[in-house]
C-alpha atoms as a PDB file:
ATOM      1  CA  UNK A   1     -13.033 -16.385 -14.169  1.00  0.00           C
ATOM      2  CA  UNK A   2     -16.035 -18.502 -13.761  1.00  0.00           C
ATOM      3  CA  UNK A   3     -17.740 -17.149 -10.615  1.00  0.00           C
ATOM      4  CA  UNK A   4     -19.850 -20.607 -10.137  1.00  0.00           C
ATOM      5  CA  UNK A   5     -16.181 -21.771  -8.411  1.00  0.00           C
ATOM      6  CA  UNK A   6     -15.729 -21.268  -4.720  1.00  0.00           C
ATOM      7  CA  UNK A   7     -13.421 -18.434  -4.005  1.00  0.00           C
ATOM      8  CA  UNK A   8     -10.799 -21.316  -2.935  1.00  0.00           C
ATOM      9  CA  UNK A   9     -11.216 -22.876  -6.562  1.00  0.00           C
ATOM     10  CA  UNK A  10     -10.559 -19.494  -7.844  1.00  0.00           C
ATOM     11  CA  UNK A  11      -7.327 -18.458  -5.993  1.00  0.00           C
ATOM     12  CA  UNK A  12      -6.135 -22.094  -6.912  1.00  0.00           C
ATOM     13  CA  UNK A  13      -6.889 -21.488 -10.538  1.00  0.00           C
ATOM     14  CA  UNK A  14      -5.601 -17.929 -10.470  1.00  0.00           C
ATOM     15  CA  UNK A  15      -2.046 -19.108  -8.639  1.00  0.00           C
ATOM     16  CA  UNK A  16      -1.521 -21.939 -10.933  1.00  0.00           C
ATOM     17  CA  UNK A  17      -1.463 -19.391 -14.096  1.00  0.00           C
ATOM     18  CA  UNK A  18       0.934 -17.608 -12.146  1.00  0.00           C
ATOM     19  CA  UNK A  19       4.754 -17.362 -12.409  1.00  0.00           C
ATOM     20  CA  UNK A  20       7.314 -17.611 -10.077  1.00  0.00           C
ATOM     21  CA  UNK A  21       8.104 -14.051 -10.709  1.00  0.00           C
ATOM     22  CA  UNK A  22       4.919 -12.681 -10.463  1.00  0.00           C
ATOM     23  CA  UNK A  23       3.910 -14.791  -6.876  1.00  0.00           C
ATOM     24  CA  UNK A  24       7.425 -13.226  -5.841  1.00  0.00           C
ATOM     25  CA  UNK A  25       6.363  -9.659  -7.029  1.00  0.00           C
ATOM     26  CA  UNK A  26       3.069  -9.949  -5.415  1.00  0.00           C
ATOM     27  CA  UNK A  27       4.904 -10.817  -1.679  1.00  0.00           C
ATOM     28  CA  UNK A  28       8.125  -8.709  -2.153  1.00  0.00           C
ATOM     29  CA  UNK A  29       6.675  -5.679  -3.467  1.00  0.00           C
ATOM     30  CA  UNK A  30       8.489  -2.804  -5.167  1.00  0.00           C
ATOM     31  CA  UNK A  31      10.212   0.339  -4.636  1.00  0.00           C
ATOM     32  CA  UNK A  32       7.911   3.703  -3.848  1.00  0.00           C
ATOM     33  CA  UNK A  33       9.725   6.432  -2.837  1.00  0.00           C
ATOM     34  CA  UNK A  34      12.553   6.302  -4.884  1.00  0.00           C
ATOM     35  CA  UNK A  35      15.501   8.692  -4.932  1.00  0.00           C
ATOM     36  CA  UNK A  36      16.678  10.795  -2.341  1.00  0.00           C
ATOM     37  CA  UNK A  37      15.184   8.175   0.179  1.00  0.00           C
ATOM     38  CA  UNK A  38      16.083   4.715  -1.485  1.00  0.00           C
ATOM     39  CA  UNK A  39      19.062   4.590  -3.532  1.00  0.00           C
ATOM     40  CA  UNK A  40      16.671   2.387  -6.700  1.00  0.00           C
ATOM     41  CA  UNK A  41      14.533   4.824  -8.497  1.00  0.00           C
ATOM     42  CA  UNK A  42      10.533   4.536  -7.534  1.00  0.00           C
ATOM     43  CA  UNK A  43       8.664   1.767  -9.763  1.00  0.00           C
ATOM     44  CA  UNK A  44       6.304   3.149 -12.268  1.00  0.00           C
ATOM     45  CA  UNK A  45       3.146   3.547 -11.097  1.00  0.00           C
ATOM     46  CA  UNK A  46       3.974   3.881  -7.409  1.00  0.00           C
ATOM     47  CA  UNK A  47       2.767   6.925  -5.293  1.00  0.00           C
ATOM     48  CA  UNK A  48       5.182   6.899  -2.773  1.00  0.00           C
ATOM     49  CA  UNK A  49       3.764   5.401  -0.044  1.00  0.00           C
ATOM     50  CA  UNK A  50       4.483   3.112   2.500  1.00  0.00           C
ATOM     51  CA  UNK A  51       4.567   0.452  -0.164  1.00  0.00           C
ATOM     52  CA  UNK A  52       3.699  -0.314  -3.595  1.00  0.00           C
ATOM     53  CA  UNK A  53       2.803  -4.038  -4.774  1.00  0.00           C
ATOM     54  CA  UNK A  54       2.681  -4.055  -9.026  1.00  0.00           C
ATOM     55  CA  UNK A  55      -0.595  -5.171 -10.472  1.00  0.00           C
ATOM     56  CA  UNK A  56      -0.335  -8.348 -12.743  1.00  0.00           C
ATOM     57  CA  UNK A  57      -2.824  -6.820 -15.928  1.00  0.00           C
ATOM     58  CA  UNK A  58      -2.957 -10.224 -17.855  1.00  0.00           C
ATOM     59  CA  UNK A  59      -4.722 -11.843 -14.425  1.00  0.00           C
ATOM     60  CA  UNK A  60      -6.938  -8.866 -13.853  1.00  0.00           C
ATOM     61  CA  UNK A  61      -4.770  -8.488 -10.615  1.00  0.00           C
ATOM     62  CA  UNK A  62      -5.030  -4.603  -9.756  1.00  0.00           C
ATOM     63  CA  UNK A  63      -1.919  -2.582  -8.276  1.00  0.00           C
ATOM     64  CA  UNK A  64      -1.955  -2.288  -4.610  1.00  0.00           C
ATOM     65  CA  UNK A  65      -0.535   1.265  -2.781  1.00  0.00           C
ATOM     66  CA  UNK A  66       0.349   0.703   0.693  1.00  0.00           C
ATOM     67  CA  UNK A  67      -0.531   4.029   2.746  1.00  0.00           C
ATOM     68  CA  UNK A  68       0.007   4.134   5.969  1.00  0.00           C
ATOM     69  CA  UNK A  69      -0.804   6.445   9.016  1.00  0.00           C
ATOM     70  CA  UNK A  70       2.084   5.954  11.053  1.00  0.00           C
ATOM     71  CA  UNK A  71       1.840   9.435  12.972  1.00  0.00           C
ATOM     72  CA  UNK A  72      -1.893   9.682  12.501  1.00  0.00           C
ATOM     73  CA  UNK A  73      -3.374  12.500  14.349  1.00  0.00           C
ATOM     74  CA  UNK A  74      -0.345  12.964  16.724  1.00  0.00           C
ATOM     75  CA  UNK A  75       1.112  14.699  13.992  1.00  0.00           C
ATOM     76  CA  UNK A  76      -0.248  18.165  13.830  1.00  0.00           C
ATOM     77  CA  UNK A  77       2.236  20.274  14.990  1.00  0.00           C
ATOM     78  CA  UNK A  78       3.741  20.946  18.862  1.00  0.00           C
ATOM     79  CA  UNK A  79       2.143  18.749  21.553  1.00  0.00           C
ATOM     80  CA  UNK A  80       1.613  20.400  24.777  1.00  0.00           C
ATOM     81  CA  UNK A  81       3.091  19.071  27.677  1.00  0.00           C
ATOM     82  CA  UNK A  82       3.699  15.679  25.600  1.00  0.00           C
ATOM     83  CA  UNK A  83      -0.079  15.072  25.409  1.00  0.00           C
ATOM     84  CA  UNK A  84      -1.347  13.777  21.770  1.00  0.00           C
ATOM     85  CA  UNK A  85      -3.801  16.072  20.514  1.00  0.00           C
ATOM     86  CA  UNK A  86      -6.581  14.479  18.850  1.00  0.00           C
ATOM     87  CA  UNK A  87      -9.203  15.478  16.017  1.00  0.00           C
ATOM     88  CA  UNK A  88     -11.564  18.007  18.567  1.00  0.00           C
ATOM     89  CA  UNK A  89      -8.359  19.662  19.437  1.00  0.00           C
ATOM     90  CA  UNK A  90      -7.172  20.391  15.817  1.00  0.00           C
ATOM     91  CA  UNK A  91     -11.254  21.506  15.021  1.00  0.00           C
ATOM     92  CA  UNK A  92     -11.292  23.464  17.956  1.00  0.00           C
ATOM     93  CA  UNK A  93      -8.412  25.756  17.726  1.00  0.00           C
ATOM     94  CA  UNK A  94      -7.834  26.018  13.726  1.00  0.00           C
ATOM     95  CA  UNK A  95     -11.362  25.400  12.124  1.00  0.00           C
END
């Protein structure tokens, strides 16, 4: 890819060598947990995340895991009296 482009000119180039499959793939994604949670098996490749979008090799485009923190630091183990307990409680009372 010639870098002298603007990174516009680029993602123009880049789309237009695309196909329709691949611009689909890169906006629908693919399954990453696989069996017993989704009923089609996890795509190669995927770590089970929260996502997984394929790479496309022959346009250098790289694989992209989508991992989340959904529970974050709320999840680490009974909350007293419904309060979240954040990182300086966890250090305090296990480290």
């Amino acid at each position: 890819m010639d870098k002298s482009l603007s990174p516009d000119e680029r993602a123009d180039l880049l789309v237009k060598r695309m196909t329709l499959d691949e611009k689909i793939q890169l906006v629908h994604g693919s399954p990453s947990l696989g069996p017993p949670v989704s009923s089609k098996p996890r795509t190669p490749g995927a770590l089970g995340g929260d996502g997984f979008v394929p790479g496309i090799p022959r346009l250098g485009i790289p694989a992209l895991q989508l991992i989340g923190a959904g529970v974050g630091v709320t999840n680490l183990g009974q909350r007293p009296n419904g309060r979240c307990r954040n990182p300086s409680f966890f250090l305090s009372r296990y480290v």
